[in-house]
C-alpha atoms as a PDB file:
ATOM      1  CA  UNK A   1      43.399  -9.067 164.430  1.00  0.00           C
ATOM      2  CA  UNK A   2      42.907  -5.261 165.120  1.00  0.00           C
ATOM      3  CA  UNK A   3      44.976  -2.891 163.516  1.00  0.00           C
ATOM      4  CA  UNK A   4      47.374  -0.944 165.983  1.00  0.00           C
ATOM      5  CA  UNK A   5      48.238   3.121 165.975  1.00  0.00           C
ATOM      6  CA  UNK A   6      51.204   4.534 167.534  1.00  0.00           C
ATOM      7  CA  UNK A   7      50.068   7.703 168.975  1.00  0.00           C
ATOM      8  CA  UNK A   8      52.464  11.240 169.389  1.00  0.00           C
ATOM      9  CA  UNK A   9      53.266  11.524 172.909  1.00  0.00           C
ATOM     10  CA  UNK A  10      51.913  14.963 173.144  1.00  0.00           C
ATOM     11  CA  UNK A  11      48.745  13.759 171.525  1.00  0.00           C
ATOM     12  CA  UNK A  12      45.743  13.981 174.351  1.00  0.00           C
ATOM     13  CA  UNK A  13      45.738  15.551 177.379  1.00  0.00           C
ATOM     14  CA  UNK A  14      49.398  14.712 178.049  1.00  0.00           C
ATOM     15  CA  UNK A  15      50.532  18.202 179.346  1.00  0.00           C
ATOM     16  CA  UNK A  16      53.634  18.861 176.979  1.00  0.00           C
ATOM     17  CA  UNK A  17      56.070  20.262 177.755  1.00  0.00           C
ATOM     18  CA  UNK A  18      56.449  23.637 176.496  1.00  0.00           C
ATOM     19  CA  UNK A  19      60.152  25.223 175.686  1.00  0.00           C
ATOM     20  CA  UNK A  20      59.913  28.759 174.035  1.00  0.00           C
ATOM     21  CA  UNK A  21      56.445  27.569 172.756  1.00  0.00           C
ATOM     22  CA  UNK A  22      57.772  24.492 171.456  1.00  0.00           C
ATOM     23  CA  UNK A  23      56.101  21.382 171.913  1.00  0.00           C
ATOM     24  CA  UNK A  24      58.292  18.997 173.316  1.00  0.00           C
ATOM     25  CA  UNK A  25      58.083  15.531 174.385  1.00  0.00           C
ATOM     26  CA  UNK A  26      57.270  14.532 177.356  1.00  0.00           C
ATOM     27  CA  UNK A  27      60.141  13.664 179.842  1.00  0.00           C
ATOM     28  CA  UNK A  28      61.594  12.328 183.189  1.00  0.00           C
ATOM     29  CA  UNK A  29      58.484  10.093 183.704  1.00  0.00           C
ATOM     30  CA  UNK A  30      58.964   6.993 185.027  1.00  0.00           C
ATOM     31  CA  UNK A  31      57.404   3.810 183.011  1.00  0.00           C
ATOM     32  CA  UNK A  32      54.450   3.817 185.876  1.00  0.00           C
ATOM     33  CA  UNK A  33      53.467   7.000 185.075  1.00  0.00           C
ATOM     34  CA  UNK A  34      54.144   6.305 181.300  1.00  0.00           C
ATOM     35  CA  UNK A  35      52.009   3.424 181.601  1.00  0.00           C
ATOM     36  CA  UNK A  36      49.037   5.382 183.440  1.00  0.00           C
ATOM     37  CA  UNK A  37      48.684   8.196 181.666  1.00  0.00           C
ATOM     38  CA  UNK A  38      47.940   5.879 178.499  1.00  0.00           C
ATOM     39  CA  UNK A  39      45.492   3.845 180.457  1.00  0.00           C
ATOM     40  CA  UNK A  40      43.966   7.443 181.493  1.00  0.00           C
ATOM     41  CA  UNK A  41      43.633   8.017 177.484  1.00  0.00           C
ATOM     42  CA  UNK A  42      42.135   4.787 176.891  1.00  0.00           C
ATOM     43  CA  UNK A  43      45.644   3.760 175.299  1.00  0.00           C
ATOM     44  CA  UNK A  44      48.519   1.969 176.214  1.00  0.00           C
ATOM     45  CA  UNK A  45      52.215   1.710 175.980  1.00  0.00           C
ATOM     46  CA  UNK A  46      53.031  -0.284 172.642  1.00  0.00           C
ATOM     47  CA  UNK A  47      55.217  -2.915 172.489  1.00  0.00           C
ATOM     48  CA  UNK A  48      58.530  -2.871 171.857  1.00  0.00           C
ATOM     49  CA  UNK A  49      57.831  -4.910 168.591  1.00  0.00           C
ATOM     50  CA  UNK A  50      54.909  -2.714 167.764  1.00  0.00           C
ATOM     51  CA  UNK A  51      57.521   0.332 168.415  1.00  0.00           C
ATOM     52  CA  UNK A  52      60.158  -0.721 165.989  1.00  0.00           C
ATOM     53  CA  UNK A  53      57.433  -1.582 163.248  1.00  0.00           C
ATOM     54  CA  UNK A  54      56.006   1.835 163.273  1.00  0.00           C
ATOM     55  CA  UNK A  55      59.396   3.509 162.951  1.00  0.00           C
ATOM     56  CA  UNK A  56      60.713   0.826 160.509  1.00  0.00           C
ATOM     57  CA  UNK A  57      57.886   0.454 158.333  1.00  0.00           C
ATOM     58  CA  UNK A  58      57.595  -2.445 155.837  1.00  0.00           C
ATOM     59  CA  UNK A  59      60.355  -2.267 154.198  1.00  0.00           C
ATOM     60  CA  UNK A  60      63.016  -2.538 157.239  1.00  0.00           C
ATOM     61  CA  UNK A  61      64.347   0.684 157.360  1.00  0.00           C
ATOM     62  CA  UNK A  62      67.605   1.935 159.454  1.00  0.00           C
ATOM     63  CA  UNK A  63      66.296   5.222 159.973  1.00  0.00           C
ATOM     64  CA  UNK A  64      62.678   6.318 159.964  1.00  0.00           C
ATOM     65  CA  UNK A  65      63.149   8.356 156.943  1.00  0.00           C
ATOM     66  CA  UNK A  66      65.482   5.277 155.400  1.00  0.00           C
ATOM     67  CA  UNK A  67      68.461   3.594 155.226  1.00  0.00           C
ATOM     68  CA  UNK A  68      70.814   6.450 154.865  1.00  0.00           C
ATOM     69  CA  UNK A  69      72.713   8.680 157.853  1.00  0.00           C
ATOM     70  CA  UNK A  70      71.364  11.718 157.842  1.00  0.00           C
ATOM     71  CA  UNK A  71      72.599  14.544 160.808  1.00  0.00           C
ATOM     72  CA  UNK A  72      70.350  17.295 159.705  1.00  0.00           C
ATOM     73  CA  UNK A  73      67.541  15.214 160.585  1.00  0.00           C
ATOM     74  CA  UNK A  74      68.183  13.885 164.388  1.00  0.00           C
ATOM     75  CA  UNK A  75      68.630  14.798 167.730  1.00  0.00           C
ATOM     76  CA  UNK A  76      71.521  12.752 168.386  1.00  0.00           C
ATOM     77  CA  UNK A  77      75.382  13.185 169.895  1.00  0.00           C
ATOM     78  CA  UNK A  78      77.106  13.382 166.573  1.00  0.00           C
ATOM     79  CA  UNK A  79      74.613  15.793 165.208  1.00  0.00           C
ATOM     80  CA  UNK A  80      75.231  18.041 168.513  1.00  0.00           C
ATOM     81  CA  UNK A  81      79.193  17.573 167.552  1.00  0.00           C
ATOM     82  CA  UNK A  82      79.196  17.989 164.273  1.00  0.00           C
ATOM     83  CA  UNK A  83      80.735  14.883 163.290  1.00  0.00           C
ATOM     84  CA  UNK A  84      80.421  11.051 163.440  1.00  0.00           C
ATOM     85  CA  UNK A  85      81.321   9.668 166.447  1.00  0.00           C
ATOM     86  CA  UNK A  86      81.639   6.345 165.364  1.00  0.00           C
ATOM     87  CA  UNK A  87      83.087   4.765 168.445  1.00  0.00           C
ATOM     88  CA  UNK A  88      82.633   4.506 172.500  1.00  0.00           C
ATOM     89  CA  UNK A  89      86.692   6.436 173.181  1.00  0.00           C
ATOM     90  CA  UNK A  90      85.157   9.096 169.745  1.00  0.00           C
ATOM     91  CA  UNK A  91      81.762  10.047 171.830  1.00  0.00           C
ATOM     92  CA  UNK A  92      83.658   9.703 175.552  1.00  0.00           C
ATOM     93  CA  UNK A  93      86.302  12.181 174.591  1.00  0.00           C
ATOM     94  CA  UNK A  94      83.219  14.742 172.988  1.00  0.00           C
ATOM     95  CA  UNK A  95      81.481  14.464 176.312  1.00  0.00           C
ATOM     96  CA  UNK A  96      84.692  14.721 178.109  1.00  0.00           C
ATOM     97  CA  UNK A  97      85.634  18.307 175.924  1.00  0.00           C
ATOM     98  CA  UNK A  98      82.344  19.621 177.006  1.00  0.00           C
ATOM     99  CA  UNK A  99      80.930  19.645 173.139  1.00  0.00           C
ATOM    100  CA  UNK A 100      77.269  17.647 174.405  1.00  0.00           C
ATOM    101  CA  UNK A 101      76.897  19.739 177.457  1.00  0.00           C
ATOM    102  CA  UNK A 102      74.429  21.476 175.884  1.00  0.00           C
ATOM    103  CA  UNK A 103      72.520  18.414 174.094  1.00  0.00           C
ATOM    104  CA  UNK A 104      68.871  18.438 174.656  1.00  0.00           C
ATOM    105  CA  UNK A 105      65.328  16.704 173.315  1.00  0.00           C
ATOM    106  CA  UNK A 106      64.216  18.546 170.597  1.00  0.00           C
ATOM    107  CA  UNK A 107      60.495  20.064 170.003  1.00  0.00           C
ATOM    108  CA  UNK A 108      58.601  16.925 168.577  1.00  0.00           C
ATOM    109  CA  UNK A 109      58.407  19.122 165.496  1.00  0.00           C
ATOM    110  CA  UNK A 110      62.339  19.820 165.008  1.00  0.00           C
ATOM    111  CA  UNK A 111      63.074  17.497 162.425  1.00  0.00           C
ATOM    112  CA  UNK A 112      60.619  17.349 159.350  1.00  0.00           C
ATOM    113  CA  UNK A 113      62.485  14.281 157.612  1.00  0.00           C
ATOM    114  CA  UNK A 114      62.459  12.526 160.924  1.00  0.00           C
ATOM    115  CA  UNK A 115      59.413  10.827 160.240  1.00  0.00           C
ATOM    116  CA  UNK A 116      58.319   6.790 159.746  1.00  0.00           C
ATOM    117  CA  UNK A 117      56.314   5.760 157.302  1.00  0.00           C
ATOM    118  CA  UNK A 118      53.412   5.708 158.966  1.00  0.00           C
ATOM    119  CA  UNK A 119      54.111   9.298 160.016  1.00  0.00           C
ATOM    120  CA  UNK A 120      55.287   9.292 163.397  1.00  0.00           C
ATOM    121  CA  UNK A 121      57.744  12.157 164.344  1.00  0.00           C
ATOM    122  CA  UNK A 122      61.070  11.821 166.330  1.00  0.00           C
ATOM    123  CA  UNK A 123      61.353   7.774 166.435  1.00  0.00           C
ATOM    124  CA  UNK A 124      65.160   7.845 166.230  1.00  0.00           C
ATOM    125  CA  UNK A 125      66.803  10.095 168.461  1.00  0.00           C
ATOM    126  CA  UNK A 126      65.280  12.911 170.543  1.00  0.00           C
ATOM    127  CA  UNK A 127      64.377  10.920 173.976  1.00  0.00           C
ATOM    128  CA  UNK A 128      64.291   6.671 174.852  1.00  0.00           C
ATOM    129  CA  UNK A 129      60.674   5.769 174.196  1.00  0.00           C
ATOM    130  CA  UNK A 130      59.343   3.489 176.904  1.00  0.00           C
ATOM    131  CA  UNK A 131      57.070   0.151 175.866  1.00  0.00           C
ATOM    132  CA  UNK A 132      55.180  -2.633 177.737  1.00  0.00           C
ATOM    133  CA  UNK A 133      58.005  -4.958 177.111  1.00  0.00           C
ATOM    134  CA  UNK A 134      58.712  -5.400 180.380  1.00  0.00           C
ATOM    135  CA  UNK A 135      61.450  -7.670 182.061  1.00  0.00           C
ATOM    136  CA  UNK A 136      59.924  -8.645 185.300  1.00  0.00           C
ATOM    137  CA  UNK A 137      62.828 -10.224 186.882  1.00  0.00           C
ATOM    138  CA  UNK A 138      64.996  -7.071 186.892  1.00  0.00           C
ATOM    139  CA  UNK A 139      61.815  -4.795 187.356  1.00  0.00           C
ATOM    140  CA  UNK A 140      62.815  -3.297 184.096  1.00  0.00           C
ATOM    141  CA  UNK A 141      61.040  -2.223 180.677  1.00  0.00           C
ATOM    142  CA  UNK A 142      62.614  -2.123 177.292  1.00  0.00           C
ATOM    143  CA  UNK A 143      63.041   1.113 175.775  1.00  0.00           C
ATOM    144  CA  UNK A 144      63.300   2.093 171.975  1.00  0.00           C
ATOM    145  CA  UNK A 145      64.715   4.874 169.519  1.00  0.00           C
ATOM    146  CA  UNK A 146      68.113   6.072 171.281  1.00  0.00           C
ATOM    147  CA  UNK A 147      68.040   9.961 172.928  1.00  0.00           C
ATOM    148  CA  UNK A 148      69.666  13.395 172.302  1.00  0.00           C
ATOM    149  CA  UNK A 149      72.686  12.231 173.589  1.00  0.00           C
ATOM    150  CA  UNK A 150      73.543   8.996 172.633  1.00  0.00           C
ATOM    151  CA  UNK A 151      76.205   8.456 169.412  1.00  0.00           C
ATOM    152  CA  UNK A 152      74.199   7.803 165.866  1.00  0.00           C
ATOM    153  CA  UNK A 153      74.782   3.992 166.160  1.00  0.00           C
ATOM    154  CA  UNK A 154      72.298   3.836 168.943  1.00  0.00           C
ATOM    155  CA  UNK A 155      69.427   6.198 166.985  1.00  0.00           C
ATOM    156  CA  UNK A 156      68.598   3.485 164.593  1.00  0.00           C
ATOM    157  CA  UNK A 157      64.808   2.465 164.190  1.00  0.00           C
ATOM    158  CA  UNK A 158      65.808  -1.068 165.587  1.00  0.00           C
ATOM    159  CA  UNK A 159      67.782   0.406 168.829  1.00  0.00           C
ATOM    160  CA  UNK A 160      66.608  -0.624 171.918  1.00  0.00           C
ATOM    161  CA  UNK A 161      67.919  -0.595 175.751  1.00  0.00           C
ATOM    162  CA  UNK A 162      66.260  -1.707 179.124  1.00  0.00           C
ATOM    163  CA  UNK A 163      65.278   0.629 181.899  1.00  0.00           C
ATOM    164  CA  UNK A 164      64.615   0.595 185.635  1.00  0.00           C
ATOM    165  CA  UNK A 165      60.648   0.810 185.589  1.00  0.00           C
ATOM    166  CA  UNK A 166      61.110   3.441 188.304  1.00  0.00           C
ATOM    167  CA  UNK A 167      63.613   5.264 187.238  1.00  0.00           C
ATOM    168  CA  UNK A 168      63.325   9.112 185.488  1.00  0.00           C
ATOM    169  CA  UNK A 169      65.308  11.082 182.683  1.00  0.00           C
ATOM    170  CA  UNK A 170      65.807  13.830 180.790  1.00  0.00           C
ATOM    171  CA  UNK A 171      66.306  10.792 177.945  1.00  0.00           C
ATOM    172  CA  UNK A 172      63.599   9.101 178.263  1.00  0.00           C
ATOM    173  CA  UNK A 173      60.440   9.918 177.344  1.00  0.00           C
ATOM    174  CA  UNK A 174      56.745   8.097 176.225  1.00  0.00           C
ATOM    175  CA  UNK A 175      54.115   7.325 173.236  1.00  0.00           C
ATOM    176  CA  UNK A 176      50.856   5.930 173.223  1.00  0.00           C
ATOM    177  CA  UNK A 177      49.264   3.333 171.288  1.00  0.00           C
ATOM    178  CA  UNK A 178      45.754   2.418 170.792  1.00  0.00           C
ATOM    179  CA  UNK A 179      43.207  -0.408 168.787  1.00  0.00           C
ATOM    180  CA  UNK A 180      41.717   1.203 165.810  1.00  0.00           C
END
């Protein structure tokens, strides 16, 4: 069986995006365009198994860096508040105040401790990562890692969500994998 690497988004000739000559991840591409820009590379879209693996590592992590919360090292809603927001009515009545108006992906770079044992960067928090899991009934894709704006709960290395394959946002963004 080959061995499988997970790939940095901006890795290639992915154009990143560049904020204040930050490198950011690349977002508001749909899982098409996800899906043939790694074909372009020679790679492809892991897995939303392969996903979780790489950011969970072999010991079965929470967090890429562990199993302890940690806000200084995630792009996430509570770390935008300040302060857990530990349920739905808690994170409803930040976004409701105003306080994540102003959450955003971070550069890929951001976050030193925000990194898997196999040293990928930003796998919890930061932007939805898409994957060739794909639900074909409800032309749909899963997507891993939690975003920017989404409470801490949801930024755990085993978080996932599905996605419209069509659809584009600000939260969702892409990685590559290839056989090595």
């Amino acid at each position: 069986m080959p061995i499988r690497r997970l790939t940095s988004a901006t890795a290639g000739n992915w154009p990143p995006c560049l904020v204040a000559e930050k490198i950011m991840s690349p977002i508001a591409v749909n899982w098409w365009s996800a899906y043939a820009f790694a074909r372009f590379e020679g790679k492809r879209l892991p897995t939303s198994l392969e996903w979780e693996a790489a950011a969970r590592g072999f010991d079965g992590r929470l967090f890429p860096w562990g199993n302890e919360v940690d806000l200084a090292v995630v792009t996430c809603a509570d770390s935008w508040s300040d302060h857990p927001l530990i349920t739905y009515e808690a994170w409803r009545a930040e976004l409701d105040r105003g306080r994540l108006g102003d959450a955003l992906p971070s550069p890929v770079d951001a976050h030193p401790g925000n990194v898997s044992p196999f040293g990928m960067r930003e796998m919890a928090g930061n932007v939805w990562e898409w994957t060739s899991t794909v639900l074909d009934d409800l032309n749909e894709a899963v997507i891993c890692g939690g975003s920017f704006d989404n409470p801490y709960r949801a930024v755990q290395a085993s978080s996932k969500g599905t996605y419209r394959r069509r659809g584009a946002s600000n939260a969702v963004g892409s990685r590559c994998a290839e056989e090595v």
